[in-house]
N, C-alpha and C. Protein backbone atom coordinates (compact mmCIF):
# COMPACT_ATOMS: atom_id res chain seq x y z
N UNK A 1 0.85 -1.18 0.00
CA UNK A 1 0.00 0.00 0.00
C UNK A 1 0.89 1.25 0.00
N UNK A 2 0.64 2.03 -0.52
CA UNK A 2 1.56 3.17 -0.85
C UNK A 2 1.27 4.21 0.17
N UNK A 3 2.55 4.70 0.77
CA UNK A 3 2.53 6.17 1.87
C UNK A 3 2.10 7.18 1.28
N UNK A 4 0.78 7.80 2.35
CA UNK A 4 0.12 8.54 1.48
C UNK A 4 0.86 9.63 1.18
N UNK A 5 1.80 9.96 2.43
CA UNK A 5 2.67 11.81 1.84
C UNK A 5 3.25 11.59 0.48
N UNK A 6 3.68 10.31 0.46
CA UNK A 6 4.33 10.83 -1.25
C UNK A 6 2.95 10.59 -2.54
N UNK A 7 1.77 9.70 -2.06
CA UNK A 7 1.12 10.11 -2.94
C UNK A 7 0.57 11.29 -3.22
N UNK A 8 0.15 12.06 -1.73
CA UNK A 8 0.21 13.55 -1.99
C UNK A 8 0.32 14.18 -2.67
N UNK A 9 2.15 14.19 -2.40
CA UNK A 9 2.75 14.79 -3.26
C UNK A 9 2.96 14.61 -4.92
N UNK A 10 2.98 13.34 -5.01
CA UNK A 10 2.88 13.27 -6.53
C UNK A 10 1.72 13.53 -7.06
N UNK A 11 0.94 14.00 -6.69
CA UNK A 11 -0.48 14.06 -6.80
C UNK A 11 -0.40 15.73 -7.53
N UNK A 12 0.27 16.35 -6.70
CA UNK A 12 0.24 18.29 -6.95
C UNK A 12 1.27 18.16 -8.14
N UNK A 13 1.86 17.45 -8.96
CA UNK A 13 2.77 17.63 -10.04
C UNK A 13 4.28 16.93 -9.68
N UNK A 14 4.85 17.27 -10.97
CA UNK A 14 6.25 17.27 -11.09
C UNK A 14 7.04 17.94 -10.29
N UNK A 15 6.62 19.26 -10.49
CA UNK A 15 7.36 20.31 -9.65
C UNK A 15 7.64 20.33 -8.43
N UNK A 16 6.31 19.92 -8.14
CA UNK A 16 6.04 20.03 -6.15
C UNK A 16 6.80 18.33 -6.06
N UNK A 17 6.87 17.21 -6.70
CA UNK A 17 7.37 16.10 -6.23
C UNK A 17 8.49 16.19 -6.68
N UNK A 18 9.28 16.55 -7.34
CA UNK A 18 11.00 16.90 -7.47
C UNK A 18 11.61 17.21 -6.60
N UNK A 19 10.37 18.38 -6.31
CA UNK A 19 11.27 19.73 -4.70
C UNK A 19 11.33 18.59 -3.65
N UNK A 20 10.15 17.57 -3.44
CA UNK A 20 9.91 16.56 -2.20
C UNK A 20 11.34 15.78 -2.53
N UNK A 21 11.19 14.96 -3.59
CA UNK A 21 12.36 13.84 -3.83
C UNK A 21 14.16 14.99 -3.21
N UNK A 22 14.08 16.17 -3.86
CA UNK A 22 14.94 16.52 -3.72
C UNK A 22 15.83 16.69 -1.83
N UNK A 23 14.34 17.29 -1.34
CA UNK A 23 14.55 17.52 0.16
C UNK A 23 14.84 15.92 0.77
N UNK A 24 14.42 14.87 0.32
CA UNK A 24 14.01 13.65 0.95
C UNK A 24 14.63 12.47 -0.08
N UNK A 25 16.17 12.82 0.09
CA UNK A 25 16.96 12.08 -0.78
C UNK A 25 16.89 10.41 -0.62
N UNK A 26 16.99 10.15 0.81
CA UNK A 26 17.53 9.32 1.48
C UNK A 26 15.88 8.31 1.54
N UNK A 27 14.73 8.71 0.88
CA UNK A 27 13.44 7.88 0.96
C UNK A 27 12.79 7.31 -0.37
N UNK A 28 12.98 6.06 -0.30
CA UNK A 28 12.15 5.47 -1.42
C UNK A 28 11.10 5.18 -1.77
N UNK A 29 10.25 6.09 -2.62
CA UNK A 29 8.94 6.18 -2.44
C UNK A 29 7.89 5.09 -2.87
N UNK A 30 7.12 4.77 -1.93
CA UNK A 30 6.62 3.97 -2.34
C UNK A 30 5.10 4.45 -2.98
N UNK A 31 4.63 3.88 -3.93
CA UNK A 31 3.56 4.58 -4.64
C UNK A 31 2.74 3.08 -4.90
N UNK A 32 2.97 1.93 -4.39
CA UNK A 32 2.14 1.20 -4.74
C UNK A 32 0.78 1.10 -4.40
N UNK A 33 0.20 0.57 -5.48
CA UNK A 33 -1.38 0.74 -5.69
C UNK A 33 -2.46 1.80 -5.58
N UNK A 34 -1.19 3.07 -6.04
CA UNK A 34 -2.13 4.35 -6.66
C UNK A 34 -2.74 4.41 -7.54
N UNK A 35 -3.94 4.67 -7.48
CA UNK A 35 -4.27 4.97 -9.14
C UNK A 35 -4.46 6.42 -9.72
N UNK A 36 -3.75 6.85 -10.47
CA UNK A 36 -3.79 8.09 -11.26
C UNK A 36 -3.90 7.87 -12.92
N UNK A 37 -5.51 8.64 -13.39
CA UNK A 37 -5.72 8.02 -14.89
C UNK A 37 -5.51 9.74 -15.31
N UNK A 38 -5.00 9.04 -16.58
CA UNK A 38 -4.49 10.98 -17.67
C UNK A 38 -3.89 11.69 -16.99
N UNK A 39 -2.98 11.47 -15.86
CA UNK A 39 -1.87 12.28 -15.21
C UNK A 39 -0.75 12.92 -16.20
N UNK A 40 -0.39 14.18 -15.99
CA UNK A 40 0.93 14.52 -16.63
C UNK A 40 1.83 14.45 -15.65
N UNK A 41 2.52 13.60 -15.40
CA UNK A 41 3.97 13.31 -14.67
C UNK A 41 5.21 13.30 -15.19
N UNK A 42 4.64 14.55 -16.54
CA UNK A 42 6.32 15.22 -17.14
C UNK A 42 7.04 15.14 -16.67
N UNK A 43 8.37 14.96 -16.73
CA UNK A 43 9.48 15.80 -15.77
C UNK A 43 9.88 15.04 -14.40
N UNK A 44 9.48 14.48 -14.04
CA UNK A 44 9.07 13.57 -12.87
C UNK A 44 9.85 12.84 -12.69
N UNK A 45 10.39 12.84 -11.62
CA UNK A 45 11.81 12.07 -11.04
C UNK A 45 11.43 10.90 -9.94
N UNK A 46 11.03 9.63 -10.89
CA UNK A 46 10.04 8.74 -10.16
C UNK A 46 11.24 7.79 -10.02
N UNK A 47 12.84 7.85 -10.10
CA UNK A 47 14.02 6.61 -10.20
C UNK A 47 13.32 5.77 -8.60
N UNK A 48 13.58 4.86 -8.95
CA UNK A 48 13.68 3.89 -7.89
C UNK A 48 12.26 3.46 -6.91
N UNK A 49 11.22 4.30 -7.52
CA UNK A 49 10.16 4.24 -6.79
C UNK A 49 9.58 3.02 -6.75
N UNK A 50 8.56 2.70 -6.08
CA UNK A 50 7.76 1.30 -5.73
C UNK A 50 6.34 1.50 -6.90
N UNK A 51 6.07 1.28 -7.59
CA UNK A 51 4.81 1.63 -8.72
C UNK A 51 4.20 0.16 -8.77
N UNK A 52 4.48 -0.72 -8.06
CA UNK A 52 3.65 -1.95 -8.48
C UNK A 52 1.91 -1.79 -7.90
N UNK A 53 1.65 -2.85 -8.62
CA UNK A 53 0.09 -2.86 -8.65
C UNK A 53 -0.64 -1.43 -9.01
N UNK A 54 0.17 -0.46 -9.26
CA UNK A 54 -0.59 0.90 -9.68
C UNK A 54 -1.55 0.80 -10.87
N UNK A 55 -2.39 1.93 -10.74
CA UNK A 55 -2.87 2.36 -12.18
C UNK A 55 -2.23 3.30 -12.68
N UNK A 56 -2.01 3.97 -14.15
CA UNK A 56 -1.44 4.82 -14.48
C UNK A 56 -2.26 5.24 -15.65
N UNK A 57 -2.96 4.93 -16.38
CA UNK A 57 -3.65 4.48 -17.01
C UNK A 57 -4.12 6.36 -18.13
N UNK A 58 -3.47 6.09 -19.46
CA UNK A 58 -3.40 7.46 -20.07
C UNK A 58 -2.33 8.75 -19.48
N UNK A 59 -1.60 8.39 -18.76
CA UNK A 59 -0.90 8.97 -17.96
C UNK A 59 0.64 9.37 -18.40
N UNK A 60 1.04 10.12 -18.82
CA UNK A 60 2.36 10.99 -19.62
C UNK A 60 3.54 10.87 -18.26
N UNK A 61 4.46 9.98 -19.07
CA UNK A 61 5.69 10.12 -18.33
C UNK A 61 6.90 11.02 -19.02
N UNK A 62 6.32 11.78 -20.20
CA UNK A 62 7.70 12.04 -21.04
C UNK A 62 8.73 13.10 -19.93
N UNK A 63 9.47 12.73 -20.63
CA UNK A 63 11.28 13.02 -20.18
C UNK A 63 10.89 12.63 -18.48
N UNK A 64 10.31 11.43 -17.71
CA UNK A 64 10.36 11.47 -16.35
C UNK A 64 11.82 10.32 -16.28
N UNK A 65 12.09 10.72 -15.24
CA UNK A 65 13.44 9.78 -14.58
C UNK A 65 12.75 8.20 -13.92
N UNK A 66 12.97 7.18 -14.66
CA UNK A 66 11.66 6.23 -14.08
C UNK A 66 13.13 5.06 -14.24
N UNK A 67 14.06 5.62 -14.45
CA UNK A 67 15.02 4.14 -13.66
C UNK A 67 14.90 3.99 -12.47
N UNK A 68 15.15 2.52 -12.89
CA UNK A 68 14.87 1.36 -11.08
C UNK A 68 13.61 1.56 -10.73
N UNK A 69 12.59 1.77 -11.05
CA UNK A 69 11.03 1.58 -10.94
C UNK A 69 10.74 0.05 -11.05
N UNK A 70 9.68 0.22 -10.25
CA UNK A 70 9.37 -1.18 -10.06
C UNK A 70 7.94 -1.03 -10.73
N UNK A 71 7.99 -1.06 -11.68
CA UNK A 71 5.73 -1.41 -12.29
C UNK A 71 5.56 -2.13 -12.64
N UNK A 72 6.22 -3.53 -11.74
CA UNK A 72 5.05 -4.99 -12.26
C UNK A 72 3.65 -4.83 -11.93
N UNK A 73 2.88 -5.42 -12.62
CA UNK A 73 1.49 -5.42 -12.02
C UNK A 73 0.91 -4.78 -12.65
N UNK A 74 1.08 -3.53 -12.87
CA UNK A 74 0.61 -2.28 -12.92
C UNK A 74 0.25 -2.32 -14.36
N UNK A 75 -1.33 -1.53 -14.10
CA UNK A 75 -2.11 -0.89 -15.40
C UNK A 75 -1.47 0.18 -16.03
N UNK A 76 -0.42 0.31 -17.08
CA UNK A 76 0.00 1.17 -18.09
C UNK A 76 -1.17 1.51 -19.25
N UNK A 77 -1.98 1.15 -19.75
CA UNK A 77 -3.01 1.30 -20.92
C UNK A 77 -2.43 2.56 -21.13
N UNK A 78 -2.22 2.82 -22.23
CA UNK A 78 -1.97 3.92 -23.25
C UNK A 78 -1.02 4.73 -22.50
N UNK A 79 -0.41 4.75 -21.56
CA UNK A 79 0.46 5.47 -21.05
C UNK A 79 2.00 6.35 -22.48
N UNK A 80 2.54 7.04 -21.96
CA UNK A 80 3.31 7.72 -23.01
C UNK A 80 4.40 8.16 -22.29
N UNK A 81 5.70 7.51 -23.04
CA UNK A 81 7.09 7.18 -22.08
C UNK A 81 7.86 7.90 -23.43
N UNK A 82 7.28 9.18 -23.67
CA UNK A 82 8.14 10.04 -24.21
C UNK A 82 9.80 10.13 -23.47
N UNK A 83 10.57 10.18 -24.57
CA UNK A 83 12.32 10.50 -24.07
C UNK A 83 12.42 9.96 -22.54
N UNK A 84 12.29 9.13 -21.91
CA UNK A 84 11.92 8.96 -20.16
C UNK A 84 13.01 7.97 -20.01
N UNK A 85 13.40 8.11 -19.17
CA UNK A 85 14.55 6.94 -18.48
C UNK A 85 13.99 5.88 -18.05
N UNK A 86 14.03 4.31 -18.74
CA UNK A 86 13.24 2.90 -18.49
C UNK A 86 14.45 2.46 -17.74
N UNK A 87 15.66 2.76 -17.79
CA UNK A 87 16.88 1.52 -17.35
C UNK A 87 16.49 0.64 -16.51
N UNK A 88 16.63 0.19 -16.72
CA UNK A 88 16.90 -0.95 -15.45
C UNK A 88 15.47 -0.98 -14.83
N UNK A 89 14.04 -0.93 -15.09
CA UNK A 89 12.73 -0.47 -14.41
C UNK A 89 12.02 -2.21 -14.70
N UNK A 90 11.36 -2.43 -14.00
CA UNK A 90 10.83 -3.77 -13.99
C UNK A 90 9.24 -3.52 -13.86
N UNK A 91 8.68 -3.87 -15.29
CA UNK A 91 7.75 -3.79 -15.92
C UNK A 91 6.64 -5.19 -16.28
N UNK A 92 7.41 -6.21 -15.55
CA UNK A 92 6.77 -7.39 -16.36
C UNK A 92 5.56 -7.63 -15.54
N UNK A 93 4.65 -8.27 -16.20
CA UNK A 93 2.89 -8.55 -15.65
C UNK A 93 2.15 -7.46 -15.77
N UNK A 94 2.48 -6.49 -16.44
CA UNK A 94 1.73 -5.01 -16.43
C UNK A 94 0.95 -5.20 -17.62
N UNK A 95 0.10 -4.55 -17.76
CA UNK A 95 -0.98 -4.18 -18.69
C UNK A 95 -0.17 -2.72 -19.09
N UNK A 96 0.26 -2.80 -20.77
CA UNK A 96 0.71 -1.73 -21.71
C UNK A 96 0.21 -1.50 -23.38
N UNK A 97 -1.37 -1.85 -23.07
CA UNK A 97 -2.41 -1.83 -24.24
C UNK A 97 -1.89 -0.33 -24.85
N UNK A 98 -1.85 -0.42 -25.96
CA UNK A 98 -2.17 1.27 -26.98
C UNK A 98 -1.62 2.60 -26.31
N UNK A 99 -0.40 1.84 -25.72
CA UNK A 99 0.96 2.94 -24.96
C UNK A 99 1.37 3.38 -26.05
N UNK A 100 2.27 3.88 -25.88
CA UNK A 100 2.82 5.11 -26.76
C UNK A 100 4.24 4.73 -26.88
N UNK A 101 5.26 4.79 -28.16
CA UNK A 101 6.81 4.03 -27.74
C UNK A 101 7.42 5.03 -29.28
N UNK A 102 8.62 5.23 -29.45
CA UNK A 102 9.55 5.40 -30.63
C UNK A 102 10.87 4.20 -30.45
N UNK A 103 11.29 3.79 -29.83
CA UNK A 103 12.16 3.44 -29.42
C UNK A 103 13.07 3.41 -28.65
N UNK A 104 14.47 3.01 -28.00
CA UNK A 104 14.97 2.79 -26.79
C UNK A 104 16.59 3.38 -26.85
N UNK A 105 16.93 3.81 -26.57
CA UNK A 105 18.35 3.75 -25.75
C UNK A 105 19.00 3.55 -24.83
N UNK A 106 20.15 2.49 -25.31
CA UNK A 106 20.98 1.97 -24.84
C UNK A 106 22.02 2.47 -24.01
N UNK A 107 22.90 1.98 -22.67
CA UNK A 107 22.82 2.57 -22.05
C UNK A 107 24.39 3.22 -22.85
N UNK A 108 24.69 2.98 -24.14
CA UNK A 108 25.99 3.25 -24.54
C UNK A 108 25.23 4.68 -25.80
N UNK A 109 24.41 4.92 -25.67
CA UNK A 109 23.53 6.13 -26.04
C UNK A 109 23.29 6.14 -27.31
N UNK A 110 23.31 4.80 -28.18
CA UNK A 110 22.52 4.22 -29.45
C UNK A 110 21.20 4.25 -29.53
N UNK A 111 20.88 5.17 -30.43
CA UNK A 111 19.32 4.72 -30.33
C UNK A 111 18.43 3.16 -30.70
N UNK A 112 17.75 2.76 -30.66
CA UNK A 112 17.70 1.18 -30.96
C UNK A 112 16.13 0.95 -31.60
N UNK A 113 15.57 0.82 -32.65
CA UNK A 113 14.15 0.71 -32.47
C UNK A 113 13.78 -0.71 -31.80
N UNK A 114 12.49 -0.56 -31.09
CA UNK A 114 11.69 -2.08 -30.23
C UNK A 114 10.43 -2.53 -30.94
N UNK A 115 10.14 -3.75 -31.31
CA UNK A 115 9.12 -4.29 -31.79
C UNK A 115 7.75 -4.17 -30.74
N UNK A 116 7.39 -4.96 -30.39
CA UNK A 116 5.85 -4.78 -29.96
C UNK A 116 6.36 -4.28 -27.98
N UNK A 117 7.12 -4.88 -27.34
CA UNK A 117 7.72 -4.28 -26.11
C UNK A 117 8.35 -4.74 -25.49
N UNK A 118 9.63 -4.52 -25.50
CA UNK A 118 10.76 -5.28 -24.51
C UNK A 118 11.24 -3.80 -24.26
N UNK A 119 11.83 -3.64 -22.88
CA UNK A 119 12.59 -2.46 -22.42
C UNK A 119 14.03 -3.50 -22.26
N UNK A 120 15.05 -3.36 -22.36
CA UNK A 120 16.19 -3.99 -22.55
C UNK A 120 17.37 -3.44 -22.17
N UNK A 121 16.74 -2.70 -20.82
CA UNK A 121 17.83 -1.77 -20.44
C UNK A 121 17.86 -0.58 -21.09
N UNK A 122 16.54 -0.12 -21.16
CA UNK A 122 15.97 1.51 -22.08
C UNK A 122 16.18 2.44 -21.73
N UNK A 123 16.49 3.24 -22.49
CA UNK A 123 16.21 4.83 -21.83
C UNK A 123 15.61 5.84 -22.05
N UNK A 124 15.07 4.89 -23.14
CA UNK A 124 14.17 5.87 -24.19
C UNK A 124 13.36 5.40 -24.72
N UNK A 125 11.54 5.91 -24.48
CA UNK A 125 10.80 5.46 -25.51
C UNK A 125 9.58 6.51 -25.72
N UNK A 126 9.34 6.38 -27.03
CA UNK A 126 8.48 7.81 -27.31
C UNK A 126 7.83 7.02 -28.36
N UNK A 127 7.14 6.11 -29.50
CA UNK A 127 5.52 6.07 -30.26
C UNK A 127 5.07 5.26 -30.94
N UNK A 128 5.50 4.25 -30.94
CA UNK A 128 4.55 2.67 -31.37
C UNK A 128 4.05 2.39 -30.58
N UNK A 129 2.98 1.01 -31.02
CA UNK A 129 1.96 0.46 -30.25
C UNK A 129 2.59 -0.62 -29.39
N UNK A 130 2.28 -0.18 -27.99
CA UNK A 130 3.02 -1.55 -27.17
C UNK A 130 1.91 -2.35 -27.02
N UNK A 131 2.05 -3.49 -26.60
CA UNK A 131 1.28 -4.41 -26.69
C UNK A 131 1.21 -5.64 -25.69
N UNK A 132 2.41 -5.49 -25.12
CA UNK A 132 3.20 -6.59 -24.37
C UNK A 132 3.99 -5.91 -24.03
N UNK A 133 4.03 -6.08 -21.91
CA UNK A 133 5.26 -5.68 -21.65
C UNK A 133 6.14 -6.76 -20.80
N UNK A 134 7.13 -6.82 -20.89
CA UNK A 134 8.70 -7.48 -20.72
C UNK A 134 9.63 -7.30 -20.19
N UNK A 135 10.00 -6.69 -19.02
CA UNK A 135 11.48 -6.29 -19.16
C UNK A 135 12.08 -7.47 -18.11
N UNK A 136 13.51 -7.62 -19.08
CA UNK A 136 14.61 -8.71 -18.55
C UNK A 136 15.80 -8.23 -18.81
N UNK A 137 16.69 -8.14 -18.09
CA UNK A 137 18.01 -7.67 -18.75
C UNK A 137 18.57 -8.78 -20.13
N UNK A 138 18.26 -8.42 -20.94
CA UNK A 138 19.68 -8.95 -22.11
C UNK A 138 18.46 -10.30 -22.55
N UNK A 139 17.52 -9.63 -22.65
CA UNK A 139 15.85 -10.69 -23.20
C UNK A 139 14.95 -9.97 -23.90
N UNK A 140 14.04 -9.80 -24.64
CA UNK A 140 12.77 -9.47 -25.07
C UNK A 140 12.00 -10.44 -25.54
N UNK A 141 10.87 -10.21 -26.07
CA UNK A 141 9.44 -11.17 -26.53
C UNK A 141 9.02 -10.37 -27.57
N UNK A 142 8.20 -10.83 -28.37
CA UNK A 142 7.30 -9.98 -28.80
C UNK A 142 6.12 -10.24 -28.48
């Protein structure tokens, strides 16, 4: 179950949860089993957070910092991972229907295009149809 101060806070924006992450270096937020549908969480410095079992559902991550995220479980539907940091984020068992993708970068800063959805150690994805999500280090599916 997710602590409500940081859902709070992620709740009032990017801005106001940056300034939090920033003051509150040393806390890993846990956000599991929030649900936030059509959120803009631009900008959003979500590295390392707890996101399992969440909803997210239409919800804009572009350019957010979402390495070491944990969103197994979790309802992605159409979500949009514009330019956003995937590294290392663990995504598998999630629902990622009619998400949003361009492709990935590597962490040697190649861009890479992805078929239907494997994150593969991503760092980047911005506008095909995902369909299936996957992530394994040094694995994909289609």
């Amino acid at each position: 179950m997710a602590n409500q101060e940081h859902f709070d806070n992620l709740k009032q924006g990017a801005t106001t949860w940056n300034q939090w992450r920033q003051d509150h270096r040393d806390i890993q937020p846990d956000l599991s089993g929030v649900k936030l549908i059509n959120a803009d969480l631009s900008y959003a410095d979500l590295h390392g957070a707890n996101l399992t079992r969440s909803t997210f559902e239409g919800t804009q991550f572009a350019r957010a910092n979402m390495s070491k995220t944990n969103m197994c479980n979790s309802n992605l539907k159409g979500v949009i991972f514009a330019v956003s940091d995937l590294s290392t984020a663990a995504l598998s068992g999630g629902g990622l229907k009619r998400g949003n993708g361009y492709g990935c970068i590597d962490p040697s800063g190649m861009v890479a295009p992805f078929r239907a959805m494997a994150f593969v150690s991503c760092s980047l994805v911005t506008s095909a149809p995902l369909k299936l999500a996957l992530l394994r280090s040094d694995s994909y599916r289609n």
